[in-house]
N, C-alpha and C. Protein backbone atom coordinates (compact mmCIF):
# COMPACT_ATOMS: atom_id res chain seq x y z
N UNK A 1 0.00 -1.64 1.82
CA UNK A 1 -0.07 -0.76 0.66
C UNK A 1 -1.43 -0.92 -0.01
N UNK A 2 -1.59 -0.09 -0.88
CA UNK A 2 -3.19 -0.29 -1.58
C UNK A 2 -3.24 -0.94 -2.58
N UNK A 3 -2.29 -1.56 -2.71
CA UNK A 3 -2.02 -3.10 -3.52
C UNK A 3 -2.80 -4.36 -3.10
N UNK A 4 -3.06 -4.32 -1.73
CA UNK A 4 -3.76 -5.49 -1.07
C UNK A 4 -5.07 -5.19 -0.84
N UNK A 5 -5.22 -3.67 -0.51
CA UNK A 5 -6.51 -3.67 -0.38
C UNK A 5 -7.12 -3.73 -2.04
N UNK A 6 -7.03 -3.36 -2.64
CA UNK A 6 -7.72 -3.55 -4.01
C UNK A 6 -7.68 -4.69 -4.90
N UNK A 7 -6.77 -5.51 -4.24
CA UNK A 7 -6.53 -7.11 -4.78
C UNK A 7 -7.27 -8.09 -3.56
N UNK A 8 -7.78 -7.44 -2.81
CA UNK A 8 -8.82 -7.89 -1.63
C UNK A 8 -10.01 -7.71 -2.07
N UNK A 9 -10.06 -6.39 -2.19
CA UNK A 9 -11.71 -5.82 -2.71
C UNK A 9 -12.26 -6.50 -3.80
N UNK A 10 -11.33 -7.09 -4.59
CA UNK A 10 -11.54 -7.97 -6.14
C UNK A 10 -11.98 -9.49 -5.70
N UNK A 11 -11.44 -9.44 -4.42
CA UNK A 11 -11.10 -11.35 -4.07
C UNK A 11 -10.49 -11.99 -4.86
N UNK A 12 -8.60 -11.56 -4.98
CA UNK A 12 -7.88 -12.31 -5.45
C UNK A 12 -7.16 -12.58 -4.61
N UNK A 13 -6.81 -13.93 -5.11
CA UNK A 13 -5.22 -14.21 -3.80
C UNK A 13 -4.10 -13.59 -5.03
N UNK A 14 -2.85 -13.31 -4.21
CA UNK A 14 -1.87 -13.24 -4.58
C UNK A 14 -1.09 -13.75 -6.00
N UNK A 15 -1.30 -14.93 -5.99
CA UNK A 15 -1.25 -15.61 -7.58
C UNK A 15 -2.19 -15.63 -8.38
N UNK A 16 -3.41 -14.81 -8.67
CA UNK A 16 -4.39 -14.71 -9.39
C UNK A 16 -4.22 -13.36 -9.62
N UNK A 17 -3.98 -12.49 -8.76
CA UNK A 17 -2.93 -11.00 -9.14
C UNK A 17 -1.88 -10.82 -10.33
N UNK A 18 -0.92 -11.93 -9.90
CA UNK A 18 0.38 -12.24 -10.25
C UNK A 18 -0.16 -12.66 -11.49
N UNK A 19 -0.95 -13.40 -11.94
CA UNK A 19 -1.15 -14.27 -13.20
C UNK A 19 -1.97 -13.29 -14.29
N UNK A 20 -2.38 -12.21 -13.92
CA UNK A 20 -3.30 -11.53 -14.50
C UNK A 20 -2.53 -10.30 -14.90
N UNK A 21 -1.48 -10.01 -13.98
CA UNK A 21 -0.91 -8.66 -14.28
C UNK A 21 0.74 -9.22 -15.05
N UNK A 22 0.82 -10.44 -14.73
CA UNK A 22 2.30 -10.46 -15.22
C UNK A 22 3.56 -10.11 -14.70
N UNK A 23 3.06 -10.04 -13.42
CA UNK A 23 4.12 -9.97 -12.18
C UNK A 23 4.33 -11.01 -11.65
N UNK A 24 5.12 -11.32 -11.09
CA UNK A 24 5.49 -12.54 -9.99
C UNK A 24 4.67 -12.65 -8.77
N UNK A 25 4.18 -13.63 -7.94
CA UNK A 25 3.78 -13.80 -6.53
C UNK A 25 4.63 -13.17 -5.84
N UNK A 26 6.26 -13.18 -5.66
CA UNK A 26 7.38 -12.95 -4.73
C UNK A 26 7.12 -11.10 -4.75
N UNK A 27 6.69 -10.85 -6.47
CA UNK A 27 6.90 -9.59 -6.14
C UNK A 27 5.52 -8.69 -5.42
N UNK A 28 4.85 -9.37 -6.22
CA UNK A 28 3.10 -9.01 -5.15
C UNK A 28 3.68 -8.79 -3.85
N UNK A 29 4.17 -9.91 -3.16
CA UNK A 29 4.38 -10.32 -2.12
C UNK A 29 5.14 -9.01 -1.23
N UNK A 30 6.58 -8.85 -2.19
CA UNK A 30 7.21 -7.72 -1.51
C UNK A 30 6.26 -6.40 -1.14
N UNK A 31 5.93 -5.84 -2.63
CA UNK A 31 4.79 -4.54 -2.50
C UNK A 31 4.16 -4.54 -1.66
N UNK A 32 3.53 -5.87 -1.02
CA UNK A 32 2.58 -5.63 -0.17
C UNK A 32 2.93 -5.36 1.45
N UNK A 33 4.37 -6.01 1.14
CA UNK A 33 5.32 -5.62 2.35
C UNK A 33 5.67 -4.76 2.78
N UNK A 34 5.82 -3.54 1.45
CA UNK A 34 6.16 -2.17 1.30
C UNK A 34 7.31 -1.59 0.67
N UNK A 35 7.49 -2.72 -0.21
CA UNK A 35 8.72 -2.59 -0.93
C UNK A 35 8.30 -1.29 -1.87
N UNK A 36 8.87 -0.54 -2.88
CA UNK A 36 8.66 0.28 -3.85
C UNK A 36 8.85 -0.36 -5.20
N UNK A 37 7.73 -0.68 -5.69
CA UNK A 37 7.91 -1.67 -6.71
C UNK A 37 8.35 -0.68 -7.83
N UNK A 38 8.92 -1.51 -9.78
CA UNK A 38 9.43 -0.34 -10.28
C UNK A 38 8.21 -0.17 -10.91
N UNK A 39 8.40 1.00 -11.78
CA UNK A 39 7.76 1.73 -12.85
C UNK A 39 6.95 0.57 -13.70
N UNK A 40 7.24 -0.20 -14.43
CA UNK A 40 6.16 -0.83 -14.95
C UNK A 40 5.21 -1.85 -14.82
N UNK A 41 6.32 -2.19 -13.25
CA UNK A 41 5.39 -3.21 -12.90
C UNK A 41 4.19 -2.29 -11.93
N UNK A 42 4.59 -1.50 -11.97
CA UNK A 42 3.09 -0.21 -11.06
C UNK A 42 1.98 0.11 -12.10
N UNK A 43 2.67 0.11 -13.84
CA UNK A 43 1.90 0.39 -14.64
C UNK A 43 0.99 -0.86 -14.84
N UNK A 44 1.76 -2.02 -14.75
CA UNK A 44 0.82 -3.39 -15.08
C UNK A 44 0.05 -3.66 -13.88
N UNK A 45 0.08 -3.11 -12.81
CA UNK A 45 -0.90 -3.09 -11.84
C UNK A 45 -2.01 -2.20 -11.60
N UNK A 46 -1.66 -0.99 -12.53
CA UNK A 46 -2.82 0.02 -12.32
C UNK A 46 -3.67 -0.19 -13.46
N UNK A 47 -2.89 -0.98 -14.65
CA UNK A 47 -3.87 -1.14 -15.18
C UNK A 47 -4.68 -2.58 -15.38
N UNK A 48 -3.96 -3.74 -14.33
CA UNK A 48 -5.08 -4.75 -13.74
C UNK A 48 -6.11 -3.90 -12.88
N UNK A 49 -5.79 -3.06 -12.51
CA UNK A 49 -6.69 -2.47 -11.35
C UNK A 49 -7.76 -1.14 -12.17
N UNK A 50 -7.57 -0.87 -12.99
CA UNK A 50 -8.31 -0.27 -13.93
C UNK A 50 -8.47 1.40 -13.27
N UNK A 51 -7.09 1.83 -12.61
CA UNK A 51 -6.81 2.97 -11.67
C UNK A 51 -5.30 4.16 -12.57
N UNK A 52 -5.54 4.74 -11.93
CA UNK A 52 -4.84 5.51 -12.34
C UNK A 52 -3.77 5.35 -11.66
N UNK A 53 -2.18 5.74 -12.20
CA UNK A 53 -0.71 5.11 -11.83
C UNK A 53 -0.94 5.81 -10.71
N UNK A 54 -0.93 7.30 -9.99
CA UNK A 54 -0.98 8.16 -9.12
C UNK A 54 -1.69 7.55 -7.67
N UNK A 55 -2.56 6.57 -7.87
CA UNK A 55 -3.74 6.19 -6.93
C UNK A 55 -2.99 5.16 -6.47
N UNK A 56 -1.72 4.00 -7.03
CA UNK A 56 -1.21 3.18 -6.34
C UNK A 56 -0.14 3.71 -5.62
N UNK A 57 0.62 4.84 -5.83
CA UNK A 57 1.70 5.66 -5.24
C UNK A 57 1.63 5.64 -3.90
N UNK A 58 2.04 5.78 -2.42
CA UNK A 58 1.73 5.64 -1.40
C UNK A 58 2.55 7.36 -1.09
N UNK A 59 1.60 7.82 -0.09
CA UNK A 59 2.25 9.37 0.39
C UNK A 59 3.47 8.98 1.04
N UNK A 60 4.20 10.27 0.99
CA UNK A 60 5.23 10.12 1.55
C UNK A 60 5.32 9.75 3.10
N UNK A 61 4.69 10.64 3.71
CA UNK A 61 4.34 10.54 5.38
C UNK A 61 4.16 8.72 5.44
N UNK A 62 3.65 7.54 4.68
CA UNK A 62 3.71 6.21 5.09
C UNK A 62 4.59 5.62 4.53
N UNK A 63 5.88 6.50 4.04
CA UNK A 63 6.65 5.34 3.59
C UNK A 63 7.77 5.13 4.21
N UNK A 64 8.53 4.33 4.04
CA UNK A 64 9.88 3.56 4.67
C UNK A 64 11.27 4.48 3.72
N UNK A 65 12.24 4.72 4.96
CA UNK A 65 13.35 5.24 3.95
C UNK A 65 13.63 4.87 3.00
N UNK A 66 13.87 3.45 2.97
CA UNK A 66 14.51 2.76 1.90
C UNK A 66 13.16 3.38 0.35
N UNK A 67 11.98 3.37 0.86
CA UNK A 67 10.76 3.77 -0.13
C UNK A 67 11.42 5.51 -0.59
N UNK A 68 11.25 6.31 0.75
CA UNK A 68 11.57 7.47 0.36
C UNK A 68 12.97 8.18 -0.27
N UNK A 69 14.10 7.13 -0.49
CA UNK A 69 14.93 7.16 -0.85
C UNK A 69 14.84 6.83 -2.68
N UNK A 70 14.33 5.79 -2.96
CA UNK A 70 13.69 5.79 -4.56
C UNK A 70 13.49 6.58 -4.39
N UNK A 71 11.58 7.02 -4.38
CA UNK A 71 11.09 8.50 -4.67
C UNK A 71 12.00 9.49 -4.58
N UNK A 72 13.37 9.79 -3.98
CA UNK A 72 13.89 11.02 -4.18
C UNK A 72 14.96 10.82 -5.64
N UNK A 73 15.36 9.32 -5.80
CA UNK A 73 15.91 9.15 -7.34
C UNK A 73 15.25 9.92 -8.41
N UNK A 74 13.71 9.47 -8.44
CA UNK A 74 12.88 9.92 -9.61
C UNK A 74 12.58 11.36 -9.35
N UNK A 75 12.99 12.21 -8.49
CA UNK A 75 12.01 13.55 -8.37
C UNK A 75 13.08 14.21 -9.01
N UNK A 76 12.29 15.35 -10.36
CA UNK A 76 13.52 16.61 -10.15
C UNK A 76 14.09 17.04 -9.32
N UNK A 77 15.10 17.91 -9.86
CA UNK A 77 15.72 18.98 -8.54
C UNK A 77 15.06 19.88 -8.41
N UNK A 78 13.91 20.21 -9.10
CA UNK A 78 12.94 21.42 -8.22
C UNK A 78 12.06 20.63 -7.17
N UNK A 79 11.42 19.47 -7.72
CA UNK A 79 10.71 19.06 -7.15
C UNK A 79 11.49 18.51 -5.55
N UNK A 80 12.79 17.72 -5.40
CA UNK A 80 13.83 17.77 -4.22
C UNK A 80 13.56 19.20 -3.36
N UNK A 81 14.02 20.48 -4.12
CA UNK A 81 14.48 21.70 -3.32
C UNK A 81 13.11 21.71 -2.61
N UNK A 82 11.91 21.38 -3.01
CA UNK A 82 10.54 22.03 -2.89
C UNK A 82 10.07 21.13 -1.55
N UNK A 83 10.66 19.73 -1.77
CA UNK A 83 10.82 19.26 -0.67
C UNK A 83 11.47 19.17 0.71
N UNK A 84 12.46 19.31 0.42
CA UNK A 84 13.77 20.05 1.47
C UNK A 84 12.82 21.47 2.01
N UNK A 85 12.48 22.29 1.07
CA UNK A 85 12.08 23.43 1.86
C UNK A 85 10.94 23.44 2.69
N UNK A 86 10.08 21.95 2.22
CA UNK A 86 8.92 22.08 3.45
C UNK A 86 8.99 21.18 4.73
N UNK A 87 10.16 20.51 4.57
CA UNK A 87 10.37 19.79 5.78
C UNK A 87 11.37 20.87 6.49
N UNK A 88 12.13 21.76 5.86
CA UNK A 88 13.08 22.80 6.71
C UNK A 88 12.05 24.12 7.19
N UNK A 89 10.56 23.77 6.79
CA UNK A 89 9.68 24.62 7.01
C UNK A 89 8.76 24.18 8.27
N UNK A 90 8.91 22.48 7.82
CA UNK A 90 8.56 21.72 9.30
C UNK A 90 9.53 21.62 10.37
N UNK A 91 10.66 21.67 10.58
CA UNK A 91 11.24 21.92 11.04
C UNK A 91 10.86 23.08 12.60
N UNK A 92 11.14 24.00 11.59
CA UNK A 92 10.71 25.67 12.07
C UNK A 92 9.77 25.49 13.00
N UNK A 93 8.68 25.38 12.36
CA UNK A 93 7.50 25.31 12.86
C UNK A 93 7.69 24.40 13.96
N UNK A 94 7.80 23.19 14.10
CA UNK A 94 7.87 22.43 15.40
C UNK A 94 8.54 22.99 16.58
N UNK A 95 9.98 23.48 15.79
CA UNK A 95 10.64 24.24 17.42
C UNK A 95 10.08 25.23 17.97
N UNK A 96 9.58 25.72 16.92
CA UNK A 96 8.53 27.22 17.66
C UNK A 96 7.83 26.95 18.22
N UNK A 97 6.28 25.87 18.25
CA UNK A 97 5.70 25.54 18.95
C UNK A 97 6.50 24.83 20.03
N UNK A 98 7.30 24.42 19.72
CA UNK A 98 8.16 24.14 21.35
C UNK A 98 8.68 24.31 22.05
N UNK A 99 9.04 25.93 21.72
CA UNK A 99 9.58 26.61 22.24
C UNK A 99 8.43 27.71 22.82
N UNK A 100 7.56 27.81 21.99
CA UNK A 100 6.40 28.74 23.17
C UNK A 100 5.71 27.90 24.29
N UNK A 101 5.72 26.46 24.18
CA UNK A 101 5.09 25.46 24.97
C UNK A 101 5.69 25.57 26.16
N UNK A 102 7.13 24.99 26.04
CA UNK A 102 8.09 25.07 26.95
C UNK A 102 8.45 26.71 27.63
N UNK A 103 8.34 27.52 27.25
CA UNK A 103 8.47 29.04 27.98
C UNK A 103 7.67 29.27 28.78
N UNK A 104 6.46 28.74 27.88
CA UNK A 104 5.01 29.30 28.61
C UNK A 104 4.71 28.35 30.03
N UNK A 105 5.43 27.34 29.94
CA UNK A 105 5.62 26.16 31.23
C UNK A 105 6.30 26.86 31.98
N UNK A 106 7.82 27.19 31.53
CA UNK A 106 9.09 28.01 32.26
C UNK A 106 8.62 28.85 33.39
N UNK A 107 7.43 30.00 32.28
CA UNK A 107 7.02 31.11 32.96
C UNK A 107 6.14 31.19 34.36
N UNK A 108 5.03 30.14 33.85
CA UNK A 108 4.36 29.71 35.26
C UNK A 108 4.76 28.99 36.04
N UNK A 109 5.83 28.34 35.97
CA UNK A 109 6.90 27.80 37.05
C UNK A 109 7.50 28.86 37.63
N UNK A 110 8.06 30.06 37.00
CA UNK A 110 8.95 31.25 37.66
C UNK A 110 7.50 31.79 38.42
N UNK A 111 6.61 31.94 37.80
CA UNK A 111 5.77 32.91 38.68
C UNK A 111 5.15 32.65 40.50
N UNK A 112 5.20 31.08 39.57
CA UNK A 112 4.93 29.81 41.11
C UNK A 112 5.65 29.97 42.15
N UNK A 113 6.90 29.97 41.79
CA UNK A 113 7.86 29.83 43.01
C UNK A 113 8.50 30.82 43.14
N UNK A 114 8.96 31.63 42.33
CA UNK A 114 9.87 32.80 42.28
C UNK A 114 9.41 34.37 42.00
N UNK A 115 8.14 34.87 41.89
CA UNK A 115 7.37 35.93 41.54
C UNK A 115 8.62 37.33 40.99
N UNK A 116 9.29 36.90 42.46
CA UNK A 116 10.89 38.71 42.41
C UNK A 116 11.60 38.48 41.12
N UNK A 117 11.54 37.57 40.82
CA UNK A 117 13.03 37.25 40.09
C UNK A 117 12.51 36.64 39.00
N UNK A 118 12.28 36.85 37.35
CA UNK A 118 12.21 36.51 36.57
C UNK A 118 13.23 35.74 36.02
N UNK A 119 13.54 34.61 35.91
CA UNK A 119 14.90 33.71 35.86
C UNK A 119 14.20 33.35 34.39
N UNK A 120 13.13 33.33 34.05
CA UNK A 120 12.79 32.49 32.64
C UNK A 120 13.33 33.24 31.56
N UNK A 121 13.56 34.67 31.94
CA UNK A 121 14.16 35.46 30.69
C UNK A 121 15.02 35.15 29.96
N UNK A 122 15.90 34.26 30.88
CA UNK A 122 17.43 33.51 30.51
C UNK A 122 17.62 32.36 30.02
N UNK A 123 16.53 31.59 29.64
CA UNK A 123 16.06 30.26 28.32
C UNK A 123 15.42 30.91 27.92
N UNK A 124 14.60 31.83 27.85
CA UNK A 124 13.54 32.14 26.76
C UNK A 124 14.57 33.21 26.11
N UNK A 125 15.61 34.13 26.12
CA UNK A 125 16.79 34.57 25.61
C UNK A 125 17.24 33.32 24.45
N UNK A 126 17.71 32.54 25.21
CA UNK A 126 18.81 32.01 24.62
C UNK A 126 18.15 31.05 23.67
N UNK A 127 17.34 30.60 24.16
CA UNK A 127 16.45 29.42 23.08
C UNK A 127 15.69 30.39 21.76
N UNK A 128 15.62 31.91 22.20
CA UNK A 128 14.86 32.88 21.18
C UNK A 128 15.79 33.42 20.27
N UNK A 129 16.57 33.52 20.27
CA UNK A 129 17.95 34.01 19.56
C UNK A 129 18.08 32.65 18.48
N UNK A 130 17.81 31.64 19.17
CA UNK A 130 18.22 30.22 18.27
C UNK A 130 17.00 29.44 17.37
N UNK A 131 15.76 30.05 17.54
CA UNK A 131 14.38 30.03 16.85
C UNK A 131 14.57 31.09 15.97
N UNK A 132 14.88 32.31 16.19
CA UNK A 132 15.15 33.52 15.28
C UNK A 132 16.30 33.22 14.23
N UNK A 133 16.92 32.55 14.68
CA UNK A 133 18.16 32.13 13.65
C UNK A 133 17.58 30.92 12.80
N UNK A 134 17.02 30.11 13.50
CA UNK A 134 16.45 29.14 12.49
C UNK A 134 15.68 29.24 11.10
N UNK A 135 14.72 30.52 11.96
CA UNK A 135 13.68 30.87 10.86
C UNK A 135 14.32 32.15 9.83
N UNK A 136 15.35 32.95 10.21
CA UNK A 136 15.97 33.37 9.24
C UNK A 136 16.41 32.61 8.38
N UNK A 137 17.26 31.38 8.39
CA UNK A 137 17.71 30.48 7.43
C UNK A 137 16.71 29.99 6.80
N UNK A 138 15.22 29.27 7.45
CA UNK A 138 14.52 28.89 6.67
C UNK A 138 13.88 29.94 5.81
N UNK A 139 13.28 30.93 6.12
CA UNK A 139 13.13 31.74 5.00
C UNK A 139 13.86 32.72 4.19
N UNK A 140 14.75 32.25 4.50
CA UNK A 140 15.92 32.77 3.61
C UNK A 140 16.66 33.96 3.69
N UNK A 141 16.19 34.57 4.80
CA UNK A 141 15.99 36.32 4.84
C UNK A 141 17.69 36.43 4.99
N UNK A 142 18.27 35.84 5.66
CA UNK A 142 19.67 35.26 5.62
C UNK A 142 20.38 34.24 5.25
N UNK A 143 20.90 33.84 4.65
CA UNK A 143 21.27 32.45 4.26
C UNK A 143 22.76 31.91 4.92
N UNK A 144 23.47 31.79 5.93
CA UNK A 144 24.95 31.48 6.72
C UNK A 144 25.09 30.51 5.39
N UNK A 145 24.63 29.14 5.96
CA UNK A 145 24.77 27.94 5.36
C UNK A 145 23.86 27.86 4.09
N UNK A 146 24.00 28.69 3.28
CA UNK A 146 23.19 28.40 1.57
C UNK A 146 23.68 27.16 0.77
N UNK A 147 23.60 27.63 -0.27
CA UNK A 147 23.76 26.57 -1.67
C UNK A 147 25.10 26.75 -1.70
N UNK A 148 25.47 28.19 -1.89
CA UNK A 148 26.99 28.36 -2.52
C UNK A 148 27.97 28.33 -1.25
N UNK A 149 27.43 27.75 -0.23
CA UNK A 149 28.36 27.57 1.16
C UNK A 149 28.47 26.39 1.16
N UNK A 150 27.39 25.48 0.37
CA UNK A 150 27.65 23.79 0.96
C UNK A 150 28.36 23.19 -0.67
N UNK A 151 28.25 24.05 -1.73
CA UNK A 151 29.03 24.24 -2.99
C UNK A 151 30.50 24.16 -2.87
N UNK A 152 30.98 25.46 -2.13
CA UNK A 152 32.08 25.35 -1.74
C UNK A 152 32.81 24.83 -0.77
N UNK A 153 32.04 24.30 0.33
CA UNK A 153 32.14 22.64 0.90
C UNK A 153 32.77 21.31 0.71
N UNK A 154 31.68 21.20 -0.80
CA UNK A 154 31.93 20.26 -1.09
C UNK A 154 33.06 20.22 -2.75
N UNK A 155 33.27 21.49 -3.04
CA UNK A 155 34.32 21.64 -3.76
C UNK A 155 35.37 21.40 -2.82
N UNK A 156 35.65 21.82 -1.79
CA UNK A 156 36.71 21.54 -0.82
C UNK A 156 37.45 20.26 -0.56
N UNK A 157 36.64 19.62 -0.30
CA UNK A 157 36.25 18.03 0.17
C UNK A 157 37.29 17.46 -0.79
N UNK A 158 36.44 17.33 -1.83
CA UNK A 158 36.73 16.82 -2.75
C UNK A 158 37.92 17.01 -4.33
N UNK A 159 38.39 18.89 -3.71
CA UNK A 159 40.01 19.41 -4.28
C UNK A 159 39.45 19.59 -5.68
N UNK A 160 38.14 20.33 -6.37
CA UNK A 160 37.89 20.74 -7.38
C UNK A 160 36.55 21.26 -7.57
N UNK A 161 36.58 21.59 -8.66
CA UNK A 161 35.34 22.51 -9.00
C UNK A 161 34.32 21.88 -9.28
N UNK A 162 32.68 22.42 -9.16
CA UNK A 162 31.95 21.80 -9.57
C UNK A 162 31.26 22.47 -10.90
């Protein structure tokens, strides 16, 4: 984490961190492990570090579930949906490129061996129908499985209203 590198760059050990910011060694210790330290002990470190709270934060893409699981405690629910929608946007995007990768393999394999008989039509069908459905849901243009489908889901489940 950038806890170590900037408590490196200073040339402190660990307990000269700890003694200055008013944290523990054990907990230095964890952070640097990759624990998600809380709220003020991030504040008493950004401001041993004379940084802004934002600059010790670690992106999401390097963190550990257990990390990205906090961060989703503290986020609004816009800020959640906004997230959900760009990983259901990454999503998309990956099968598509893997699905033109893989066709476009399919195809020059059918052409290789089989020229008469286009056989690739029949995964590139069935896998295209199921990319088209994907990306309808992700952009919404249809919604099967929406909000008020997993609403009434989980009103179900659970034998009441929400």
């Amino acid at each position: 984490m950038i806890i170590r590198k900037l408590r490196l760059q200073k040339g402190w050990s660990q307990e000269q961190l700890a003694e200055v910011s008013g944290v523990s060694v054990r907990t230095i210790q964890r952070i640097e492990r990759g624990q998600t330290p809380g709220l003020e002990t991030m504040k008493s470190l950004a401001a041993v570090f004379e940084v802004e709270l934002s600059t010790l934060q670690p992106k999401e893409d390097t963190m550990t579930p257990e990390q990205l699981n906090t961060l989703r405690h503290t986020m609004t629910e816009e800020e959640k949906d906004a997230l959900e929608y760009v990983r259901d946007l990454k999503g998309f995007y990956s099968n598509l490129t893997s699905y033109c990768v893989f066709i476009t393999f399919l195809l020059i394999l059918n052409l290789l061996t089989n020229p008469e008989y286009l056989w690739v039509v029949w995964p590139a069908l069935g896998w295209g129908i199921g990319v088209a459905i994907h990306g309808l849901n992700v952009f919404e243009v249809t919604n099967f499985f929406g909000q008020d489908w997993e609403r009434k889901q989980v009103e179900k489940r659970l034998g009441k209203k929400l």
